[in-house]
PDB file of N, CA and C in Angstrom:
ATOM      1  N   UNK A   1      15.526 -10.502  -2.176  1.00  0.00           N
ATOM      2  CA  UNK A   1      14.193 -10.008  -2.442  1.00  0.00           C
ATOM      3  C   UNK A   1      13.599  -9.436  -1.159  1.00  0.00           C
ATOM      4  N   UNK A   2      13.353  -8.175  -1.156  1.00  0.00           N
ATOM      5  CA  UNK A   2      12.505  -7.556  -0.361  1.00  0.00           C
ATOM      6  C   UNK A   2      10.899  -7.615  -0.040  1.00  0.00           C
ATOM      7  N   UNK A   3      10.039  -8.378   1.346  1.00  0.00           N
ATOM      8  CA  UNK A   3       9.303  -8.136   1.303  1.00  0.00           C
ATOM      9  C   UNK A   3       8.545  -6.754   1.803  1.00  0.00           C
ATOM     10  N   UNK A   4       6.860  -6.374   1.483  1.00  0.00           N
ATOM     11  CA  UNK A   4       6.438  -5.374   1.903  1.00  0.00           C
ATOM     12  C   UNK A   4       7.159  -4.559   2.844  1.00  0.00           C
ATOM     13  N   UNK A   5       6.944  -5.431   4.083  1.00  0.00           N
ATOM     14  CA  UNK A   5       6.982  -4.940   5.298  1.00  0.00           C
ATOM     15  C   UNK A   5       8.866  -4.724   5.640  1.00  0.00           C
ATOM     16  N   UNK A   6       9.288  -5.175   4.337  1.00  0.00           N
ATOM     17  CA  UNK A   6      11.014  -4.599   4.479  1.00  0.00           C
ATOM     18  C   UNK A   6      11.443  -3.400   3.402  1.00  0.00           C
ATOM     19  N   UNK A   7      10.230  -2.778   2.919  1.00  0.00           N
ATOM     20  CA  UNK A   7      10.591  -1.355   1.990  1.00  0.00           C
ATOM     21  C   UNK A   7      11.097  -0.542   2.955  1.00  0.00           C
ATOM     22  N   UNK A   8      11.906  -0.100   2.159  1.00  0.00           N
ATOM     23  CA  UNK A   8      12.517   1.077   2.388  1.00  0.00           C
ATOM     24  C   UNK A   8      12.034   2.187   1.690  1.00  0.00           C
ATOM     25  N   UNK A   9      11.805   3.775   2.270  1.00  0.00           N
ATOM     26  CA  UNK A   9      11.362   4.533   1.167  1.00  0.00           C
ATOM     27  C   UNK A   9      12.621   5.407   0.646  1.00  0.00           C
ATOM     28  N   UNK A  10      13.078   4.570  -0.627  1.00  0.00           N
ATOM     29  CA  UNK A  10      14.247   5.075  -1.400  1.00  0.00           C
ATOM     30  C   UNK A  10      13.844   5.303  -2.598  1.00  0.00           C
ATOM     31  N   UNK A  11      12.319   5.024  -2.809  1.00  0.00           N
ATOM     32  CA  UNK A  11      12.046   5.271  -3.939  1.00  0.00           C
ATOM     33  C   UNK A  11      11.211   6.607  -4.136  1.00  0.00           C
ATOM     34  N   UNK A  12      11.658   7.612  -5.279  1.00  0.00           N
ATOM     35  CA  UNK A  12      11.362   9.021  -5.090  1.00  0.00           C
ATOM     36  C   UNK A  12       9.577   9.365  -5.218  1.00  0.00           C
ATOM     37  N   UNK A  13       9.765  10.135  -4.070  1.00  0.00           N
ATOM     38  CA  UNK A  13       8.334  10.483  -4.265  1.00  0.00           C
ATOM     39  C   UNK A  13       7.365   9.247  -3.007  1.00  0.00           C
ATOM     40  N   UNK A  14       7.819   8.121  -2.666  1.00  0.00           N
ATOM     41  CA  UNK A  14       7.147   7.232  -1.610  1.00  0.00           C
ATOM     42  C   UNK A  14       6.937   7.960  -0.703  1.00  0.00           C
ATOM     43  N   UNK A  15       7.256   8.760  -0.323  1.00  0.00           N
ATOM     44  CA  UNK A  15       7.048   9.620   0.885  1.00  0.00           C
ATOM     45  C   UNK A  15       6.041   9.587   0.924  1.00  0.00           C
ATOM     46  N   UNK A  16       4.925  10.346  -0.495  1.00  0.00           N
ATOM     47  CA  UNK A  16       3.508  10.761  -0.206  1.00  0.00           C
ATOM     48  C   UNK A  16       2.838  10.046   0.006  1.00  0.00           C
ATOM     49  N   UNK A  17       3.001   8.839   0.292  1.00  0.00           N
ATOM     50  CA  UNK A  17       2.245   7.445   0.744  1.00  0.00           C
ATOM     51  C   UNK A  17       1.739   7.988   1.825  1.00  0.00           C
ATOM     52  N   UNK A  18       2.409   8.095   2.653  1.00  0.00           N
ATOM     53  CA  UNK A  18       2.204   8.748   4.070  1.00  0.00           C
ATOM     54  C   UNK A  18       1.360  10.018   4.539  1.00  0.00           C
ATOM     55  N   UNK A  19       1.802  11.293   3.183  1.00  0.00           N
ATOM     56  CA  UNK A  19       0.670  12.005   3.502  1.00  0.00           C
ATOM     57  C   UNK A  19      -0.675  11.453   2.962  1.00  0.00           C
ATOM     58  N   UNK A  20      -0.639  11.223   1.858  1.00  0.00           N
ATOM     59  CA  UNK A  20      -1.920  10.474   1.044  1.00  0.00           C
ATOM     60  C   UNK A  20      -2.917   9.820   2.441  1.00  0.00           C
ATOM     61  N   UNK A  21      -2.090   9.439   3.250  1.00  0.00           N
ATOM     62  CA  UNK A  21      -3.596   8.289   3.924  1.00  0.00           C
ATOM     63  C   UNK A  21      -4.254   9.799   5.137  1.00  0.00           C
ATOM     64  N   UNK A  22      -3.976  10.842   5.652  1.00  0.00           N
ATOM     65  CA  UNK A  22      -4.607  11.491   5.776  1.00  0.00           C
ATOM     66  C   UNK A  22      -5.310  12.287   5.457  1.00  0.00           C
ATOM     67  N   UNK A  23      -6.091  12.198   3.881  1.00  0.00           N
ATOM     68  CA  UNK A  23      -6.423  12.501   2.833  1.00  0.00           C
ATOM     69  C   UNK A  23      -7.212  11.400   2.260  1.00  0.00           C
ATOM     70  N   UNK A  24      -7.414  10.175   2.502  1.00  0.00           N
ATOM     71  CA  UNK A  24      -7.628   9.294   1.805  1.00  0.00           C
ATOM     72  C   UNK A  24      -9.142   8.458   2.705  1.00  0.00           C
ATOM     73  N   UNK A  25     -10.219   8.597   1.983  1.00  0.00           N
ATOM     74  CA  UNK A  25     -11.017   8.479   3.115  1.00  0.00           C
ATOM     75  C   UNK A  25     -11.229   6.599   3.368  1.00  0.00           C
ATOM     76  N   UNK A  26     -10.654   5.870   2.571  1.00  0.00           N
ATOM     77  CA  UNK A  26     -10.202   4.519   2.687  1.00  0.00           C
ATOM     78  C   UNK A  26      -9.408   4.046   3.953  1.00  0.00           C
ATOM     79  N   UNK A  27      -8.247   5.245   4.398  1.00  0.00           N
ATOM     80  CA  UNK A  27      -7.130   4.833   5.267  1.00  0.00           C
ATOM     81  C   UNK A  27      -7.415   5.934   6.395  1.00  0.00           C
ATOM     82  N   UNK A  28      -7.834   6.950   6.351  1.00  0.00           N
ATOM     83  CA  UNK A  28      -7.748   8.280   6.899  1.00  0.00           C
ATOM     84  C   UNK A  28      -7.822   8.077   8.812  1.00  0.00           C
ATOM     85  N   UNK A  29      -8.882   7.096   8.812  1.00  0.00           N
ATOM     86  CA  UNK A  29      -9.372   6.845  10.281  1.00  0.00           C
ATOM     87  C   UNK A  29      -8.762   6.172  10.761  1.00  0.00           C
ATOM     88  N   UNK A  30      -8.420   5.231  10.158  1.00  0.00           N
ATOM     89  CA  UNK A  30      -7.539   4.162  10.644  1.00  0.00           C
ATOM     90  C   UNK A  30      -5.927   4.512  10.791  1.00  0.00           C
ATOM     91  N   UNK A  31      -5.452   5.641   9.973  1.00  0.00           N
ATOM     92  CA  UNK A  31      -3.896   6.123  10.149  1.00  0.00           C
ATOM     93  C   UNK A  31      -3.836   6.933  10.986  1.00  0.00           C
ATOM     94  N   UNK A  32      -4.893   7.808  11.248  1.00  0.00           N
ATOM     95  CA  UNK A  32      -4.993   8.670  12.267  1.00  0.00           C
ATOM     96  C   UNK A  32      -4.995   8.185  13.670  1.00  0.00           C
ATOM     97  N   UNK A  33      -5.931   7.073  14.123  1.00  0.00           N
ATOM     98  CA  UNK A  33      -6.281   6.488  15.491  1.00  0.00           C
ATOM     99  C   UNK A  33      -4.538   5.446  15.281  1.00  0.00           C
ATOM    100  N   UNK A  34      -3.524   4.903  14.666  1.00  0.00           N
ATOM    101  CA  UNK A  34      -2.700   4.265  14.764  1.00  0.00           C
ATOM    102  C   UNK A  34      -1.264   5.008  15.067  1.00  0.00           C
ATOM    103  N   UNK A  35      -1.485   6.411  14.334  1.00  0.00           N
ATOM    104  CA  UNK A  35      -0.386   7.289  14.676  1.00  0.00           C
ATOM    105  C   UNK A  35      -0.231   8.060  15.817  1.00  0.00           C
ATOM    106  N   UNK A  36      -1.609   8.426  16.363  1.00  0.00           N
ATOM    107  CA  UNK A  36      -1.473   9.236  17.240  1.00  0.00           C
ATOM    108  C   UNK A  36      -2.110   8.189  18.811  1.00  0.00           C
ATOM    109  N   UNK A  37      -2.430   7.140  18.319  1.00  0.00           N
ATOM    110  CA  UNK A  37      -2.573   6.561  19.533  1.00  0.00           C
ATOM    111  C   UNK A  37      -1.221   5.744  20.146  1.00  0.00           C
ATOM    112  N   UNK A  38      -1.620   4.771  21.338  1.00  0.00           N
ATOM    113  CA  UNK A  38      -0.725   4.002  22.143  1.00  0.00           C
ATOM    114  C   UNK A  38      -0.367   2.152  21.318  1.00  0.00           C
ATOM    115  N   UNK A  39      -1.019   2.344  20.237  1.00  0.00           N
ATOM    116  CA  UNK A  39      -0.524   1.249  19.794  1.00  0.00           C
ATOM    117  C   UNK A  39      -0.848   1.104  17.959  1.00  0.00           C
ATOM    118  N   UNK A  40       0.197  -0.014  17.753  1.00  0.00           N
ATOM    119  CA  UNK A  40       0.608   0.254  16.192  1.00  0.00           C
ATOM    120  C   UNK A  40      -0.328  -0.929  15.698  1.00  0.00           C
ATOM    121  N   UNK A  41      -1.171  -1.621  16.091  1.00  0.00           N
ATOM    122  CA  UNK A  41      -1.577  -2.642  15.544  1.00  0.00           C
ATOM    123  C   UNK A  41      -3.503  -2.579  16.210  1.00  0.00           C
ATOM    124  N   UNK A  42      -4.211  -2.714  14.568  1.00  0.00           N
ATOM    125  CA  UNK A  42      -5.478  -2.630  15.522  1.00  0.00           C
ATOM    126  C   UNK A  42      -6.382  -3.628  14.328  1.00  0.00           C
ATOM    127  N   UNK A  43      -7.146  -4.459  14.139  1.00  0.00           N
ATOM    128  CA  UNK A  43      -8.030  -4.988  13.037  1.00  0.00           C
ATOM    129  C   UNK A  43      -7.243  -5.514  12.300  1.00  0.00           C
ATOM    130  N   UNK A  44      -6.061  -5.747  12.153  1.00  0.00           N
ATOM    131  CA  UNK A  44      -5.190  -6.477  11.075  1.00  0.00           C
ATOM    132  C   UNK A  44      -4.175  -5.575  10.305  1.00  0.00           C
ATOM    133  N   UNK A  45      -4.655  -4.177  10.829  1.00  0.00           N
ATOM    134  CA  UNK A  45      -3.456  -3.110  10.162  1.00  0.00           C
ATOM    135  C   UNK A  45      -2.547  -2.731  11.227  1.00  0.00           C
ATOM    136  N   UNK A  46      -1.208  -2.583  10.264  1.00  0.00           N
ATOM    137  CA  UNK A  46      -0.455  -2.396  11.312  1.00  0.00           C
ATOM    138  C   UNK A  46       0.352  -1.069  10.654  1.00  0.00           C
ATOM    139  N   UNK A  47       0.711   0.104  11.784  1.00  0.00           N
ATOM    140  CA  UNK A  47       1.617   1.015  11.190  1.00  0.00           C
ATOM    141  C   UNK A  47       2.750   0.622  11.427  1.00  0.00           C
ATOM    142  N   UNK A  48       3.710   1.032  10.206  1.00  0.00           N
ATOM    143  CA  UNK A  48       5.638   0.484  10.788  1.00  0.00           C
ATOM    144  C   UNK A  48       5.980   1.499   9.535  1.00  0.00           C
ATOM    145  N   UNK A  49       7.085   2.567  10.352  1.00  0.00           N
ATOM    146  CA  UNK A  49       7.559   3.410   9.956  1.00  0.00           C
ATOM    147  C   UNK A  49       6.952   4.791   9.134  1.00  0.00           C
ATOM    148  N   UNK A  50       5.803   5.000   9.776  1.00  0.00           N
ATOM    149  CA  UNK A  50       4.685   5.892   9.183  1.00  0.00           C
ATOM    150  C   UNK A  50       4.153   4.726   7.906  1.00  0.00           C
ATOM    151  N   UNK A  51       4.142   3.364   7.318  1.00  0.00           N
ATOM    152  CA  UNK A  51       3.384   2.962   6.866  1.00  0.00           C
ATOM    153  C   UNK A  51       2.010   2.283   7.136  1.00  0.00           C
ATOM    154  N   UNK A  52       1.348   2.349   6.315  1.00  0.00           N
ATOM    155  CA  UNK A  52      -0.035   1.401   7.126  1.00  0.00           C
ATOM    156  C   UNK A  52       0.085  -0.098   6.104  1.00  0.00           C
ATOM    157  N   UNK A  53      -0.417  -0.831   7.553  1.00  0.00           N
ATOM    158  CA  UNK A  53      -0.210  -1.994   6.534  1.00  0.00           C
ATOM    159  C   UNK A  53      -0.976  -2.890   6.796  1.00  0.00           C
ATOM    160  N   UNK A  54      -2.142  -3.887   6.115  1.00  0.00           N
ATOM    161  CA  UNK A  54      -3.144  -4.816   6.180  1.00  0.00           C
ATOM    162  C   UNK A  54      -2.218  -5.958   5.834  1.00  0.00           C
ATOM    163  N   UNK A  55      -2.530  -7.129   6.719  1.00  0.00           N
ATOM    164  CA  UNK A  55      -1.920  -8.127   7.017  1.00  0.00           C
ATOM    165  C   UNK A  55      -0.667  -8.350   5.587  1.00  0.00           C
ATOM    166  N   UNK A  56       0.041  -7.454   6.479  1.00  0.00           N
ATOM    167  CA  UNK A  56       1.389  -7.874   5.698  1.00  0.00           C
ATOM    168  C   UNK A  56       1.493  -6.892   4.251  1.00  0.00           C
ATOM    169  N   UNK A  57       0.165  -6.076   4.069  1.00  0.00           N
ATOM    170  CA  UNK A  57       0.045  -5.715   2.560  1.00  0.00           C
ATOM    171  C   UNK A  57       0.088  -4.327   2.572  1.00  0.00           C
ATOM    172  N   UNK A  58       0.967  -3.594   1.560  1.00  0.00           N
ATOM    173  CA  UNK A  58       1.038  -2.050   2.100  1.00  0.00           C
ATOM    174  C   UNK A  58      -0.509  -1.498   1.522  1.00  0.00           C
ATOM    175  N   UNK A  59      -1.303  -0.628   2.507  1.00  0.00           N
ATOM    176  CA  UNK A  59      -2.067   0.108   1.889  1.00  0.00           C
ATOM    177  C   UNK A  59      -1.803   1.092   1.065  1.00  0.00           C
ATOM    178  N   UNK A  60      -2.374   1.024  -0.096  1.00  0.00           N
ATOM    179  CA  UNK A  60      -2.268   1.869  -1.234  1.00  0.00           C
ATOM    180  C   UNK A  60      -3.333   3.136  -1.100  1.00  0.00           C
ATOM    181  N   UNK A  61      -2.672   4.584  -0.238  1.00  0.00           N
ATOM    182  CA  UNK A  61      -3.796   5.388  -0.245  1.00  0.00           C
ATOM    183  C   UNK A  61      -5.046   6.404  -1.733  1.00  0.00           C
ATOM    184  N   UNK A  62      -3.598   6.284  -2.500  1.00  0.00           N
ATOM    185  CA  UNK A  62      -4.146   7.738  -3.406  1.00  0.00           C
ATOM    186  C   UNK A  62      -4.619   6.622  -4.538  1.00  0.00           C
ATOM    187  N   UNK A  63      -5.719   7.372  -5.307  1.00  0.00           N
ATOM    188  CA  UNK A  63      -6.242   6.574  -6.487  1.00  0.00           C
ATOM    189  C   UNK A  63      -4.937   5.929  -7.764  1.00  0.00           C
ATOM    190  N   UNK A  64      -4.551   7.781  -8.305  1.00  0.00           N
ATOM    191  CA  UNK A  64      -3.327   7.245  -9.038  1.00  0.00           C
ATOM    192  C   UNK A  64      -2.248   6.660  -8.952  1.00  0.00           C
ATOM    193  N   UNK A  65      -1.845   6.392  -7.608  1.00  0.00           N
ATOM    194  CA  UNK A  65      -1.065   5.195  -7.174  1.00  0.00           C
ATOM    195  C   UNK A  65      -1.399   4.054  -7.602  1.00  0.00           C
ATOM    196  N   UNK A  66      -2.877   4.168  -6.781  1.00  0.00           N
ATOM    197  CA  UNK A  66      -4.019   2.781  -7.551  1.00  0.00           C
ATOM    198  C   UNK A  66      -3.668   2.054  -8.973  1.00  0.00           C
ATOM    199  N   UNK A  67      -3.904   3.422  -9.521  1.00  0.00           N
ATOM    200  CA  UNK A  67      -4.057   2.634 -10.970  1.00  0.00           C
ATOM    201  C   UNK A  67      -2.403   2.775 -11.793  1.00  0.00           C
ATOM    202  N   UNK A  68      -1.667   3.254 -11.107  1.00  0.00           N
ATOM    203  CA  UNK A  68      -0.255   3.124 -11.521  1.00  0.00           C
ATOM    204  C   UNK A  68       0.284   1.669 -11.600  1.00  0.00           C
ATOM    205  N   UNK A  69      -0.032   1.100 -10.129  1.00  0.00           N
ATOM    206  CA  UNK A  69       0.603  -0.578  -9.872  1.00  0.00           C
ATOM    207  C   UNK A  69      -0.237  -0.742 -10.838  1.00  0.00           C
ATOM    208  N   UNK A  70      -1.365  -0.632 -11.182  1.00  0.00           N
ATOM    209  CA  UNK A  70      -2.287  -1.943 -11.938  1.00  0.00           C
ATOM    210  C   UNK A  70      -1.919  -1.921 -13.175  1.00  0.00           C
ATOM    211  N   UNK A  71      -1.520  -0.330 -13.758  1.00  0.00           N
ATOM    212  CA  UNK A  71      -0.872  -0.302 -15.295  1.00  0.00           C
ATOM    213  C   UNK A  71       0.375  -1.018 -14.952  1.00  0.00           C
ATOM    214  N   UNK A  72       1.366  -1.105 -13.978  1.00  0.00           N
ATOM    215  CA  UNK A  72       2.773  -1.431 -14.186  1.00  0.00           C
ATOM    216  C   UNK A  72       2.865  -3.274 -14.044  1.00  0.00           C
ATOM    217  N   UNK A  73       2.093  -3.507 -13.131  1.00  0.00           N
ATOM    218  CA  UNK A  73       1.497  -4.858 -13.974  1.00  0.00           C
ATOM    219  C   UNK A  73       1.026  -5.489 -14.596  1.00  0.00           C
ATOM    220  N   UNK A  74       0.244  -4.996 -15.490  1.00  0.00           N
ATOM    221  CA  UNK A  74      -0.412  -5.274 -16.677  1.00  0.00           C
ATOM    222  C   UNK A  74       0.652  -5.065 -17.469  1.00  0.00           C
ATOM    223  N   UNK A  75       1.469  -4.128 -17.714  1.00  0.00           N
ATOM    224  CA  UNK A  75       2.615  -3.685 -18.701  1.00  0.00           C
ATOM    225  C   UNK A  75       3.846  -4.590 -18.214  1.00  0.00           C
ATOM    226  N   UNK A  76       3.694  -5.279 -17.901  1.00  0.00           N
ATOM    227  CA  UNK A  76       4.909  -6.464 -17.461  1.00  0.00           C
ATOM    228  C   UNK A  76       5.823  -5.602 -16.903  1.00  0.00           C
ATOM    229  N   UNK A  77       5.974  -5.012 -16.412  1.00  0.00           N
ATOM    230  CA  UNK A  77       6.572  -3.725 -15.337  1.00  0.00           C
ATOM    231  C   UNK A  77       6.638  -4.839 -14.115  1.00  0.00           C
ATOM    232  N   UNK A  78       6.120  -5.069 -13.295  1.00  0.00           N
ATOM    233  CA  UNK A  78       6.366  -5.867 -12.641  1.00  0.00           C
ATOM    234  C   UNK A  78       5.753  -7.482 -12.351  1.00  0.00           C
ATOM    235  N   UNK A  79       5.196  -7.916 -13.315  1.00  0.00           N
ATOM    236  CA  UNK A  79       4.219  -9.271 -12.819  1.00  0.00           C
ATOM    237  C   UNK A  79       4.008 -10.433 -14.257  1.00  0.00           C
ATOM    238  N   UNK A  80       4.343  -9.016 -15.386  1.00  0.00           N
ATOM    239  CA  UNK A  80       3.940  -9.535 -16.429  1.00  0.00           C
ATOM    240  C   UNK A  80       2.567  -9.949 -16.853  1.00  0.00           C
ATOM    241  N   UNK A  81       2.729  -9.515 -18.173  1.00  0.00           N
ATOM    242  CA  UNK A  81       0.869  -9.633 -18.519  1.00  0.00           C
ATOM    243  C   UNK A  81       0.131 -10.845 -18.566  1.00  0.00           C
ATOM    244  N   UNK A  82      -0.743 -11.139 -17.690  1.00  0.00           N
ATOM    245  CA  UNK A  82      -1.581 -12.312 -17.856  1.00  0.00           C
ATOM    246  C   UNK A  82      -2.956 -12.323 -17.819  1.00  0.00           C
ATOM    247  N   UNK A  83      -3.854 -11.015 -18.302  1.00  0.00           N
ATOM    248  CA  UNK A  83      -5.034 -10.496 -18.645  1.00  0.00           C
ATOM    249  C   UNK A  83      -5.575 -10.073 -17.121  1.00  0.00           C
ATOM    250  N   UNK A  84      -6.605  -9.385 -17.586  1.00  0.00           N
ATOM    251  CA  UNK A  84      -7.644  -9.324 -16.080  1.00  0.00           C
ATOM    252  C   UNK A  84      -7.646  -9.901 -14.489  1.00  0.00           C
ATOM    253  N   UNK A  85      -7.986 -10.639 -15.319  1.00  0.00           N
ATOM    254  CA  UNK A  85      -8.401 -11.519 -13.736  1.00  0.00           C
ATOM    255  C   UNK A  85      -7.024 -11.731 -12.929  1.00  0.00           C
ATOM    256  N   UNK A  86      -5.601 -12.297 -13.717  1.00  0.00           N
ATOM    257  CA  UNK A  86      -4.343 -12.585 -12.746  1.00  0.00           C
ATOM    258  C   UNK A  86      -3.857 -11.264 -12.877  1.00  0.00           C
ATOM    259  N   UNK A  87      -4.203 -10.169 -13.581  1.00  0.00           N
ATOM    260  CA  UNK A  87      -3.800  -8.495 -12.761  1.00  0.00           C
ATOM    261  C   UNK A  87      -4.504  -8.471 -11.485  1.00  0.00           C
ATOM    262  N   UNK A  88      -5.877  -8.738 -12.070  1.00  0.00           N
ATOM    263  CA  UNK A  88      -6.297  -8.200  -9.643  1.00  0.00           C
ATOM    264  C   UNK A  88      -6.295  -8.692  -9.118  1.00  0.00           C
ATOM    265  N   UNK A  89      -5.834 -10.352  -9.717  1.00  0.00           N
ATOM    266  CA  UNK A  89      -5.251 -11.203  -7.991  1.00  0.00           C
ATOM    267  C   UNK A  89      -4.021 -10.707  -7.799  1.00  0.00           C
ATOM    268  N   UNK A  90      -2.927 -10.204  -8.916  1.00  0.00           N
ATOM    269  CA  UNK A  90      -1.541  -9.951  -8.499  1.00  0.00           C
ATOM    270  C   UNK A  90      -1.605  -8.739  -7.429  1.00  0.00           C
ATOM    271  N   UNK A  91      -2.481  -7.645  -8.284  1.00  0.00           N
ATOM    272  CA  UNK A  91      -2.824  -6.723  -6.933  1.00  0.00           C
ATOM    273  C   UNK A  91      -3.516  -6.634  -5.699  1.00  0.00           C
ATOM    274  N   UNK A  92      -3.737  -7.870  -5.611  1.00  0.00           N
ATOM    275  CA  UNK A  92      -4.926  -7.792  -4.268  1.00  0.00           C
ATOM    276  C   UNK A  92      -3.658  -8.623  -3.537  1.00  0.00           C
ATOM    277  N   UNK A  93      -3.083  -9.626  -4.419  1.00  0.00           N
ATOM    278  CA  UNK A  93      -1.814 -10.329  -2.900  1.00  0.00           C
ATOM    279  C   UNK A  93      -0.958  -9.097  -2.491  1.00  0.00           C
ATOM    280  N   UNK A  94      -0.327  -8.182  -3.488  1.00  0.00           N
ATOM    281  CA  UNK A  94       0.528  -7.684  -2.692  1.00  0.00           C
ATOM    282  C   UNK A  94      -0.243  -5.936  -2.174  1.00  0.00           C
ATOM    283  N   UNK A  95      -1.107  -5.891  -2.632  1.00  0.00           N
ATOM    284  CA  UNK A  95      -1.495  -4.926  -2.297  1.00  0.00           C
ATOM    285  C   UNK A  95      -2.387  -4.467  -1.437  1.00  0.00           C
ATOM    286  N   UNK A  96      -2.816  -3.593  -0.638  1.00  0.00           N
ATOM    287  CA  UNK A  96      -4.582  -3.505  -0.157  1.00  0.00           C
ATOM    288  C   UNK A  96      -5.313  -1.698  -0.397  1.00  0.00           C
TER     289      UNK A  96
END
């Protein structure tokens, strides 16, 4: 089992993760001052491998990404359905 911070982007289309956060006014400041500065770690986010990442949790830049995980866990896609409330704790642990 792979955690976060051990993805690989083999999955098609992950790439745009990366452009998404310079675009994304959630991540935008914070990917910008981490990429182009002298260090990868600042407030609890950390960049690793052009990702941004809040303690341990990949940031999710683009909306429909957003609401993609939240349909694919709700749809037992990955978490299995357990109504409301254990969908946005499932997405708030692995996600930010």
């Amino acid at each position: 089992m792979m955690t976060t911070t051990e993805m690989k982007a083999e999955v098609m289309g992950f790439d745009q993760i990366k452009r998404d956060y310079l675009e994304c006014p959630d991540f935008k400041e914070t990917y910008t001052l981490l990429s182009t500065g002298s260090t990868r770690l600042m407030d609890d986010f950390l960049l690793k491998n052009g990702y941004l990442f809040k303690a341990q949790r990949l940031c999710i830049p683009s909306a429909y990404l957003r609401e993609f995980l939240v349909w694919e866990l709700q749809a037992e896609g990955l978490d299995g359905h357990h109504g409301r409330n254990k969908t946005i704790e499932s997405v708030e642990y692995r996600f930010f």
